[in-house]
PDB file of N, CA and C in Angstrom:
ATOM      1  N   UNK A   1      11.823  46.029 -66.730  1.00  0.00           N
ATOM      2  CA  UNK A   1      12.595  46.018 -65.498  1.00  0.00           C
ATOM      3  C   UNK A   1      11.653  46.262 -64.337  1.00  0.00           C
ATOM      4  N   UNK A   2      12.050  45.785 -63.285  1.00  0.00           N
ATOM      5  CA  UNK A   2      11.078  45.662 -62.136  1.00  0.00           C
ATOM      6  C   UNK A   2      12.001  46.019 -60.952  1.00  0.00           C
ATOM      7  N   UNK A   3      11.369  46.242 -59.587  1.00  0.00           N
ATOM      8  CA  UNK A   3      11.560  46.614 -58.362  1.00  0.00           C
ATOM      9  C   UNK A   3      10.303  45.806 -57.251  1.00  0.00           C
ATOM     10  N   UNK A   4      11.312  46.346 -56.184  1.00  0.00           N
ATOM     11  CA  UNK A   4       9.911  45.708 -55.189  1.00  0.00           C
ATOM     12  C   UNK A   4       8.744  46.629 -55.064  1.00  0.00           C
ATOM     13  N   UNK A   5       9.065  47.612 -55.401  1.00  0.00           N
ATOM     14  CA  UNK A   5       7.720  49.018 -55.332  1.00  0.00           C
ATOM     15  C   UNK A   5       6.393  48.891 -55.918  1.00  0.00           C
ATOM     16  N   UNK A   6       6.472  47.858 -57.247  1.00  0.00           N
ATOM     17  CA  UNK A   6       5.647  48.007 -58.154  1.00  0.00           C
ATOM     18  C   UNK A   6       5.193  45.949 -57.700  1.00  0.00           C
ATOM     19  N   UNK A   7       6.244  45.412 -57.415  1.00  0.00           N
ATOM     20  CA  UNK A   7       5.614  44.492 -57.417  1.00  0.00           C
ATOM     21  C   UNK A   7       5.336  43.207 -55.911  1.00  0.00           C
ATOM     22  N   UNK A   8       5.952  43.816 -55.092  1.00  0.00           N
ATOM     23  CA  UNK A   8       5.408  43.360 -53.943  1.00  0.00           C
ATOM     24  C   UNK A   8       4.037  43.663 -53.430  1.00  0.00           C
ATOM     25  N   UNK A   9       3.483  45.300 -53.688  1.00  0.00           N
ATOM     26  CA  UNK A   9       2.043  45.684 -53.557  1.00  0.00           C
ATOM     27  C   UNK A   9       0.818  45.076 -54.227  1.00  0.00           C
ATOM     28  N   UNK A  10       1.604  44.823 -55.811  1.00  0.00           N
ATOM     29  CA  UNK A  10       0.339  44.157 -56.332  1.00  0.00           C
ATOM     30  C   UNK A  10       0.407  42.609 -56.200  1.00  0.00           C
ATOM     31  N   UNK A  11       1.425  41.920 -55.978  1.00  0.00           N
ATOM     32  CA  UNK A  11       1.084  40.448 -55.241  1.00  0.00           C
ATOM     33  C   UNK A  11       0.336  40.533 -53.989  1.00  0.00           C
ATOM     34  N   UNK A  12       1.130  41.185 -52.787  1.00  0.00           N
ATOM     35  CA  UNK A  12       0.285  41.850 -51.895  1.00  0.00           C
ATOM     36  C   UNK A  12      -1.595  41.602 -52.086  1.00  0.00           C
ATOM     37  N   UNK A  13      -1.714  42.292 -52.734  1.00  0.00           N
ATOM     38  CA  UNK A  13      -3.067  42.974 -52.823  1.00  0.00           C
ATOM     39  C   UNK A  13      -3.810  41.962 -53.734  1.00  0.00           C
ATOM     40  N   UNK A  14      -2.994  41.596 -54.402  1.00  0.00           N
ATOM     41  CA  UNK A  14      -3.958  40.167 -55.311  1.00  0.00           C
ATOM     42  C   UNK A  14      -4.183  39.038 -54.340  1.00  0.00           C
ATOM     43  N   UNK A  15      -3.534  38.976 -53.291  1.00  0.00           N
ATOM     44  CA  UNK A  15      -3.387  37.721 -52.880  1.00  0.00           C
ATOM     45  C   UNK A  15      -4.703  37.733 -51.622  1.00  0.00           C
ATOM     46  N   UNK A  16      -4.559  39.083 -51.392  1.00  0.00           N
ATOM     47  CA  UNK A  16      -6.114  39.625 -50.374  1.00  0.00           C
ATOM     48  C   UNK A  16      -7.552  40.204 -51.370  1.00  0.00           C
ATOM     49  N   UNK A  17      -7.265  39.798 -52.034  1.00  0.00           N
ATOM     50  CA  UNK A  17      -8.591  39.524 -53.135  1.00  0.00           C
ATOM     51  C   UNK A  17      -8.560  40.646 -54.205  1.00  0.00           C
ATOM     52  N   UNK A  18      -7.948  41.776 -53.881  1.00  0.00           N
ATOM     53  CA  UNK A  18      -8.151  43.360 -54.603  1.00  0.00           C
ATOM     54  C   UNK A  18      -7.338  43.184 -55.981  1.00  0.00           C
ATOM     55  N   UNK A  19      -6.850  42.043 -56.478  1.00  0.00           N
ATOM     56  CA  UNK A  19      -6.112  41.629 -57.933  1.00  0.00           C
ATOM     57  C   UNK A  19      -7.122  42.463 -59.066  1.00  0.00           C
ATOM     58  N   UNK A  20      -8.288  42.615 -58.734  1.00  0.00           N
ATOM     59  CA  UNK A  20      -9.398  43.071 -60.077  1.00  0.00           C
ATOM     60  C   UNK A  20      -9.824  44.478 -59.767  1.00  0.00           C
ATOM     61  N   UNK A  21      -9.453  45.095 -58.494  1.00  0.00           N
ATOM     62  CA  UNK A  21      -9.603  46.250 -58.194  1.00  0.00           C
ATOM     63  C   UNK A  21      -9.596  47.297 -59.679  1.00  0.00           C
ATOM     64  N   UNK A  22     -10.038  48.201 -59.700  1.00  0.00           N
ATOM     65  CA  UNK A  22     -10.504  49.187 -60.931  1.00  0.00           C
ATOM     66  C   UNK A  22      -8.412  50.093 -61.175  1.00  0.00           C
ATOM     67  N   UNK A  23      -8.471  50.908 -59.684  1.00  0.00           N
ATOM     68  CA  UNK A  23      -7.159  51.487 -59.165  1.00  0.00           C
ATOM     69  C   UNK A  23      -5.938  50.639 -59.002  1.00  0.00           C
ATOM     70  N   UNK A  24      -6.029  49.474 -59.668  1.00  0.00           N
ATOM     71  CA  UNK A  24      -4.675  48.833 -59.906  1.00  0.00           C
ATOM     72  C   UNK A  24      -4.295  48.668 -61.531  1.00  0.00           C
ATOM     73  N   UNK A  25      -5.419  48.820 -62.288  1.00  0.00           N
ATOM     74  CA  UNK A  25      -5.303  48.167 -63.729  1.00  0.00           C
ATOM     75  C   UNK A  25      -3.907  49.351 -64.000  1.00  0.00           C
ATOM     76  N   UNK A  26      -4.093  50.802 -63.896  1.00  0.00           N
ATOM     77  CA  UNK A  26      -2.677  51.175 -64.414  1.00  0.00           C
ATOM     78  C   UNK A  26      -1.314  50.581 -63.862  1.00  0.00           C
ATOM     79  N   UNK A  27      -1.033  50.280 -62.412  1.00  0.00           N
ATOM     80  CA  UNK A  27       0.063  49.629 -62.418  1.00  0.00           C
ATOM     81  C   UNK A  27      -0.179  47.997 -62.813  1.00  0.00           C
ATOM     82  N   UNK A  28      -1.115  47.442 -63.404  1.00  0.00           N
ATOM     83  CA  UNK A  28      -1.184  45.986 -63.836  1.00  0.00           C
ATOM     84  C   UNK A  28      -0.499  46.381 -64.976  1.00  0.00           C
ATOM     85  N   UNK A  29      -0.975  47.485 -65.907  1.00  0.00           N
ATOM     86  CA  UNK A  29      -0.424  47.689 -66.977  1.00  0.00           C
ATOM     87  C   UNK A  29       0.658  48.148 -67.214  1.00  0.00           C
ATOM     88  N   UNK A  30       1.575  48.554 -66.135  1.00  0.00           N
ATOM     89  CA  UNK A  30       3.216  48.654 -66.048  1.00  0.00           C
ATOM     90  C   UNK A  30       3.957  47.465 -65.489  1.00  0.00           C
ATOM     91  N   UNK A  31       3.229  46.445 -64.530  1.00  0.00           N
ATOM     92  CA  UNK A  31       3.937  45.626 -64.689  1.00  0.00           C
ATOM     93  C   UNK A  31       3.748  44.922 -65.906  1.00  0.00           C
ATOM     94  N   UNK A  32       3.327  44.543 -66.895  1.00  0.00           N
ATOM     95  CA  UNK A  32       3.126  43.729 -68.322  1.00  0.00           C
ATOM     96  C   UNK A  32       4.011  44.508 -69.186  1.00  0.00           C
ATOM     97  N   UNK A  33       4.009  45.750 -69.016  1.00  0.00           N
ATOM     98  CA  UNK A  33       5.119  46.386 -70.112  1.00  0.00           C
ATOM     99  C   UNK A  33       6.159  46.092 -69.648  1.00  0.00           C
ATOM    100  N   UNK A  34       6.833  45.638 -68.162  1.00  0.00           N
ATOM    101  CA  UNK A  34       8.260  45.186 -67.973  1.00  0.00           C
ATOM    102  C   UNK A  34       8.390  44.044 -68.024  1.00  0.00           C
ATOM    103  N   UNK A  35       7.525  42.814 -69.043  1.00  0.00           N
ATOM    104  CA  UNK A  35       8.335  41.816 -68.791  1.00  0.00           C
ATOM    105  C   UNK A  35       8.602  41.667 -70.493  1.00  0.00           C
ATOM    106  N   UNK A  36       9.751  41.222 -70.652  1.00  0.00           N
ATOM    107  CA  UNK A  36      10.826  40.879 -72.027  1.00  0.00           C
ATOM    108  C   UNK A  36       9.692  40.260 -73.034  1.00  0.00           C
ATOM    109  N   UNK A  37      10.743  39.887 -73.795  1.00  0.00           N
ATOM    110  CA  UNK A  37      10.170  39.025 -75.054  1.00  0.00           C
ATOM    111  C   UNK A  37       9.966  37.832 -74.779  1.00  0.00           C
ATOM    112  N   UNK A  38      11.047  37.136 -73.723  1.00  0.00           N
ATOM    113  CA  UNK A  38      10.917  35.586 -73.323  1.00  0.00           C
ATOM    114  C   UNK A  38       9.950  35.736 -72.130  1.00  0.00           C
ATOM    115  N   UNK A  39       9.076  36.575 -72.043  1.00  0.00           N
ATOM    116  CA  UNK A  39       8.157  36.284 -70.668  1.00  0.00           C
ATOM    117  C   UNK A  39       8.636  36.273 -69.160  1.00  0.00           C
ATOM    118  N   UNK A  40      10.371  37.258 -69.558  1.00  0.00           N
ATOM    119  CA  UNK A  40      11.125  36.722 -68.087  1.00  0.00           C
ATOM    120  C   UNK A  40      10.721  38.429 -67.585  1.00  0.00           C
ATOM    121  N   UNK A  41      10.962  38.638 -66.257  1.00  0.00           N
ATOM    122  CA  UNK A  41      10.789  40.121 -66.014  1.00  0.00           C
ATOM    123  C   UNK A  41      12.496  40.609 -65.352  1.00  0.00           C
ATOM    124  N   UNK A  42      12.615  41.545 -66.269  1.00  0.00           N
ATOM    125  CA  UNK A  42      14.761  42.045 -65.162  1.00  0.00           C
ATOM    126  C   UNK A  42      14.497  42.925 -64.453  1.00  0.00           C
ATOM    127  N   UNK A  43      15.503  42.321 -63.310  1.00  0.00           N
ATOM    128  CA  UNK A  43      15.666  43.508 -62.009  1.00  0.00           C
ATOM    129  C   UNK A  43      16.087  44.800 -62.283  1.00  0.00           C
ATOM    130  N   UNK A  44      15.646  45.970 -62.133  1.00  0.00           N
ATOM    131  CA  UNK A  44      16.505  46.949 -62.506  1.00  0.00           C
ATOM    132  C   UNK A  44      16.836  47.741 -61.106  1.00  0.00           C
ATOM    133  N   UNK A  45      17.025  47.232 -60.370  1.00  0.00           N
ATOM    134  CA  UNK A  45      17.628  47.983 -59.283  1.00  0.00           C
ATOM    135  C   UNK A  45      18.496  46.676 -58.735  1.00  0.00           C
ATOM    136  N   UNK A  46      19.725  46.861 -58.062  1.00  0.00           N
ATOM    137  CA  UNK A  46      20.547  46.611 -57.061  1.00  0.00           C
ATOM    138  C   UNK A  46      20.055  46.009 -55.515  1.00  0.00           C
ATOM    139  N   UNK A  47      19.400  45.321 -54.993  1.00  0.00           N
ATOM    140  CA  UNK A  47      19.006  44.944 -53.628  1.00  0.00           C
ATOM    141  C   UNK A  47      20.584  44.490 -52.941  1.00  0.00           C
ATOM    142  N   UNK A  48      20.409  45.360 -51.987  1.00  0.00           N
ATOM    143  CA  UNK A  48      21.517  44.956 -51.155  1.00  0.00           C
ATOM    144  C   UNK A  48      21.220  44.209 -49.620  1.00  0.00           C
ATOM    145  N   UNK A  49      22.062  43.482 -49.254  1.00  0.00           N
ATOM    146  CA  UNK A  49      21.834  42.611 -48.358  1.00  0.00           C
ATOM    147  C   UNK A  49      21.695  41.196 -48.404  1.00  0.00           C
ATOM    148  N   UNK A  50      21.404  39.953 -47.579  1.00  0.00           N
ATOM    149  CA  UNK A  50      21.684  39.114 -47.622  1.00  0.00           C
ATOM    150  C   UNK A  50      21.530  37.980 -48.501  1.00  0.00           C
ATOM    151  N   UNK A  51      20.365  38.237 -48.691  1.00  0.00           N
ATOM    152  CA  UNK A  51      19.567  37.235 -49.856  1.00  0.00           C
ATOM    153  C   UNK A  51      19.251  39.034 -51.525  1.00  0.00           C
ATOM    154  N   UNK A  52      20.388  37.899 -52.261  1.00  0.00           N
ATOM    155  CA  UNK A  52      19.915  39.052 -53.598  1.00  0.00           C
ATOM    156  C   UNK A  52      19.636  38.137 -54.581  1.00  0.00           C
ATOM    157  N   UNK A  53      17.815  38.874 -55.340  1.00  0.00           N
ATOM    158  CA  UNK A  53      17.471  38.048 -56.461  1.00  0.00           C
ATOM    159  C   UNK A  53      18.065  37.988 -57.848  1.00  0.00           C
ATOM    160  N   UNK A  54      19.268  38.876 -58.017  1.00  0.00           N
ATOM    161  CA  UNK A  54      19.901  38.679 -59.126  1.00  0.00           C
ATOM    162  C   UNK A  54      20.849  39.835 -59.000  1.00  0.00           C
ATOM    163  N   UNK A  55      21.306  40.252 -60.332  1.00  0.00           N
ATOM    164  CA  UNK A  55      21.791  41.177 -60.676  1.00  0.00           C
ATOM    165  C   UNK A  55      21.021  41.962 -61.548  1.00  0.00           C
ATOM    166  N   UNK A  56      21.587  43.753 -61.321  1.00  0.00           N
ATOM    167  CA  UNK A  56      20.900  44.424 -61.880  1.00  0.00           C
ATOM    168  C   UNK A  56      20.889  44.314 -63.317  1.00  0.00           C
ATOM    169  N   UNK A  57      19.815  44.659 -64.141  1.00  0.00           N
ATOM    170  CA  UNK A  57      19.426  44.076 -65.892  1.00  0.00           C
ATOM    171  C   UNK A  57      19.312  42.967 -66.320  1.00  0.00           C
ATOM    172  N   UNK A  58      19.821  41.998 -65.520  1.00  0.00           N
ATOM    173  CA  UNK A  58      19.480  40.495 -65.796  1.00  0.00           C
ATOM    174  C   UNK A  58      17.997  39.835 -65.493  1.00  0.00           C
ATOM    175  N   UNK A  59      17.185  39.025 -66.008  1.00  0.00           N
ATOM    176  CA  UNK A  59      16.293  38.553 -65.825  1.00  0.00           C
ATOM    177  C   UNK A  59      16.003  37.501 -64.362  1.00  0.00           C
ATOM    178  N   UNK A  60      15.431  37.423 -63.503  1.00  0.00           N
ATOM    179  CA  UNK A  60      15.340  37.117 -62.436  1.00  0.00           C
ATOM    180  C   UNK A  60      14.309  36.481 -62.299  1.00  0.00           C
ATOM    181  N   UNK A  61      14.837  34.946 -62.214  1.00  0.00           N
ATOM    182  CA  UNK A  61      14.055  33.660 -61.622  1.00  0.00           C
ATOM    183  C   UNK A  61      13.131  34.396 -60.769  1.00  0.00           C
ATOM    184  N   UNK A  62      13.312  34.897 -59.519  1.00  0.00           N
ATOM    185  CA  UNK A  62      12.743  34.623 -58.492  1.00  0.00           C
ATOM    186  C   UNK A  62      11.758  36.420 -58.847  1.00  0.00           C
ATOM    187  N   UNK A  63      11.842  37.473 -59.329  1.00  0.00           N
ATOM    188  CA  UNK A  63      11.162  38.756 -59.965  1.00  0.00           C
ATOM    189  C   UNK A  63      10.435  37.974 -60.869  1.00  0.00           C
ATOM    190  N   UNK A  64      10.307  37.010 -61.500  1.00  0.00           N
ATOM    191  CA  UNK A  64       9.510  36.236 -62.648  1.00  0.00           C
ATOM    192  C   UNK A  64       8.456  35.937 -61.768  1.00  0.00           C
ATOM    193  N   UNK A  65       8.995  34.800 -60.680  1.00  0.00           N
ATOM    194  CA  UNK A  65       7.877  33.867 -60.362  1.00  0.00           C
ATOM    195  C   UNK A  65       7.028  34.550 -59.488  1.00  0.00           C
ATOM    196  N   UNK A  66       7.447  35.362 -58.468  1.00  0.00           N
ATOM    197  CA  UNK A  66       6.740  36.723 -57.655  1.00  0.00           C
ATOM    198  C   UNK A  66       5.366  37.003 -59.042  1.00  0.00           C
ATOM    199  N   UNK A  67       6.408  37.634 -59.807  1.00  0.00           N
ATOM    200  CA  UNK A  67       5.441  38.198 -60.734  1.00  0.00           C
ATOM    201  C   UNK A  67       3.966  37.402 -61.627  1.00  0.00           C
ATOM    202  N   UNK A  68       4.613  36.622 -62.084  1.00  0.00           N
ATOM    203  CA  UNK A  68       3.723  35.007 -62.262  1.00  0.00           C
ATOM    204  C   UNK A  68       2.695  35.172 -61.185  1.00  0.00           C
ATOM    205  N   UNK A  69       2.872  35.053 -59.778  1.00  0.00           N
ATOM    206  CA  UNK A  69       2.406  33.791 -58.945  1.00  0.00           C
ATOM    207  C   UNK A  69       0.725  35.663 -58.446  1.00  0.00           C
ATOM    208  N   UNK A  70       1.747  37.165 -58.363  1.00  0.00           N
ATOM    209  CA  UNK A  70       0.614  38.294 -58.903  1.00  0.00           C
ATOM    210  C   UNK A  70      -0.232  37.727 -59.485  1.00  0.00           C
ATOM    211  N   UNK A  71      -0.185  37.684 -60.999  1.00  0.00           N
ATOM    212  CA  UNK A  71      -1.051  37.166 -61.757  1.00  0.00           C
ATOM    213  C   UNK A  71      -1.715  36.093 -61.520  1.00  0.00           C
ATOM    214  N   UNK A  72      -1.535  35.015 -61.669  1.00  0.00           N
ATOM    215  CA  UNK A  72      -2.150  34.437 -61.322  1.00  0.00           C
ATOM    216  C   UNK A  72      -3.464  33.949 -60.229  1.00  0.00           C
ATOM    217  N   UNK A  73      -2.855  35.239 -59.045  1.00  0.00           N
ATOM    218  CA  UNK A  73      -4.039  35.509 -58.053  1.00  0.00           C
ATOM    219  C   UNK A  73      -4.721  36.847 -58.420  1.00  0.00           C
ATOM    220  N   UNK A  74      -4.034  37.593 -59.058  1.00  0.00           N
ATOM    221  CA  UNK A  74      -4.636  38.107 -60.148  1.00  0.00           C
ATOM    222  C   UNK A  74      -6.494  37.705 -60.114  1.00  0.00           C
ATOM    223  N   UNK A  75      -6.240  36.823 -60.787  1.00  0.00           N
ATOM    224  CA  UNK A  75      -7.564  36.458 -61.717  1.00  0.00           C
ATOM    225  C   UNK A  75      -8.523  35.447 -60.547  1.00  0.00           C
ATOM    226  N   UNK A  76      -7.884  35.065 -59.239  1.00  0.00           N
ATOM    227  CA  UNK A  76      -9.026  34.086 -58.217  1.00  0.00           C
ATOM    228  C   UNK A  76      -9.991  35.065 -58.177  1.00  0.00           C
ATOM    229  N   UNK A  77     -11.292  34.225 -57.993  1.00  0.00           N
ATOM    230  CA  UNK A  77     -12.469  34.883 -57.916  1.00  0.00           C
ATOM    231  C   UNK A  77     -12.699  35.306 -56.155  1.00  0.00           C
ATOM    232  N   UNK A  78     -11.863  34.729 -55.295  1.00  0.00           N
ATOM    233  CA  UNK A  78     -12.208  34.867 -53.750  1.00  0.00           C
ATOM    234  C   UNK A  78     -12.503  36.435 -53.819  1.00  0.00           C
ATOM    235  N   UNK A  79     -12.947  36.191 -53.000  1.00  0.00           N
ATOM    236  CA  UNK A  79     -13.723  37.538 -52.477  1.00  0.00           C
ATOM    237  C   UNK A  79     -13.016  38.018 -50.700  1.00  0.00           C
ATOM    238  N   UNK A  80     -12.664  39.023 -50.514  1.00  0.00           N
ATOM    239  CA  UNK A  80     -11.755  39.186 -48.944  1.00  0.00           C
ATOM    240  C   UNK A  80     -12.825  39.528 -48.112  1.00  0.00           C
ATOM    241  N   UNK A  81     -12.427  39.034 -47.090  1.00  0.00           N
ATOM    242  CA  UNK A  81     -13.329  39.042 -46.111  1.00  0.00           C
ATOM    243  C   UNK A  81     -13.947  40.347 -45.664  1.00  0.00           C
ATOM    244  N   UNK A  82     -13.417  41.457 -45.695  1.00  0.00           N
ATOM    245  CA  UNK A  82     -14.016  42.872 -45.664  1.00  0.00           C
ATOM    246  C   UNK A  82     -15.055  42.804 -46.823  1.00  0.00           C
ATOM    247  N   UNK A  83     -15.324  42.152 -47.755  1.00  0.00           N
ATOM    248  CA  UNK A  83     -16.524  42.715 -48.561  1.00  0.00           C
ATOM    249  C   UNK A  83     -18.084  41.412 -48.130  1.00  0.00           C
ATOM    250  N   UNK A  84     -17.318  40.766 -47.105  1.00  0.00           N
ATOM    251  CA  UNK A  84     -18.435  39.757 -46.929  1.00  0.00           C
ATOM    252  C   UNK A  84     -18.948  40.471 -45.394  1.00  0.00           C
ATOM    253  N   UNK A  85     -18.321  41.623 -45.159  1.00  0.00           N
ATOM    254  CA  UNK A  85     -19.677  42.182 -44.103  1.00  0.00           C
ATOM    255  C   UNK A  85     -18.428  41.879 -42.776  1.00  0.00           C
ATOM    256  N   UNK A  86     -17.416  41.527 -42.508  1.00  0.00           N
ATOM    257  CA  UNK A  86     -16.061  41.545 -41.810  1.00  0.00           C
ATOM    258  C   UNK A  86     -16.146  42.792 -40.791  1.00  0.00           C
ATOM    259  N   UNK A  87     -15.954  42.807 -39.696  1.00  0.00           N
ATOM    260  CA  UNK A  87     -16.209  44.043 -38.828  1.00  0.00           C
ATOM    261  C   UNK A  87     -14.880  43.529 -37.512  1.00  0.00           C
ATOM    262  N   UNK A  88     -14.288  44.914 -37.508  1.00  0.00           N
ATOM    263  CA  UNK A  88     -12.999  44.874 -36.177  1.00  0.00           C
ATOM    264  C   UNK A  88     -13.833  44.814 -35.252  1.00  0.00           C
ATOM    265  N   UNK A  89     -13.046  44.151 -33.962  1.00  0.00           N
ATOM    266  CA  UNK A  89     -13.799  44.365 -32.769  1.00  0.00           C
ATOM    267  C   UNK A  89     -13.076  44.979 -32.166  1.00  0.00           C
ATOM    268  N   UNK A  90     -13.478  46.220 -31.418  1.00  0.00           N
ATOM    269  CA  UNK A  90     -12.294  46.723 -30.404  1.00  0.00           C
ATOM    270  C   UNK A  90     -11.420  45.764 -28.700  1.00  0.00           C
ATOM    271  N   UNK A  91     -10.641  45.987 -28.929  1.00  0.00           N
ATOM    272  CA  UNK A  91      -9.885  45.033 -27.243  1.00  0.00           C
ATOM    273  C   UNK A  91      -9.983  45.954 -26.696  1.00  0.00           C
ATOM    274  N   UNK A  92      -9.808  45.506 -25.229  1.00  0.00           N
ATOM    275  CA  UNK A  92      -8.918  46.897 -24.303  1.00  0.00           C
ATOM    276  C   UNK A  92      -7.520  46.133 -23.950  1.00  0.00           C
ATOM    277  N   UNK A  93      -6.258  46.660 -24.009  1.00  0.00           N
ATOM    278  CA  UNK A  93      -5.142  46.358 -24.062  1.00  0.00           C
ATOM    279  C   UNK A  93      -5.150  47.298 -22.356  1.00  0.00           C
ATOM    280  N   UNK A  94      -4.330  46.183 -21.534  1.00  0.00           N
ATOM    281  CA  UNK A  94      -3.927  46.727 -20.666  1.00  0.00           C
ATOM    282  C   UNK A  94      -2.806  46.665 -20.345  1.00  0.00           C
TER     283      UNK A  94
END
């Protein structure tokens, strides 16, 4: 069973290169223990509001492919621009 807690951060964060980070492998390894036998992952919480990805305990198209699409960036080799030497510049906001 899944939530957005566990898996919006690590799509998030895979998708800005940190998928292989050292400090994610334990929640990599809780999301893999929540997905079923058929490879589907179930919602276990209730989202309320306009757009809902399923119902609670049921397996969820759209918690699958989120989860999928993690993985899969997961494993890109890109590299984020903070480790190629990336530096803020300060503005002055007036």
């Amino acid at each position: 069973m899944i939530d957005g807690r566990l898996l919006e951060p690590l799509y998030a964060l895979s998708r800005m290169g940190y998928g292989d980070d050292a400090r994610l492998r334990e929640a990599w390894a809780q999301l893999d223990g929540r997905r079923d036998p058929g490879g589907r992952y179930v919602l276990d919480w209730d989202p309320q509001g306009y757009f809902r990805p399923g119902l609670k305990d049921d397996p969820s198209k759209r918690i699958t492919l989120y989860a999928y699409l993690a993985l899969k960036h997961r494993e890109d080799d890109r590299v984020p621009a903070s480790k190629e030497g990336f530096r803020w510049k300060r503005v002055r906001v007036r």
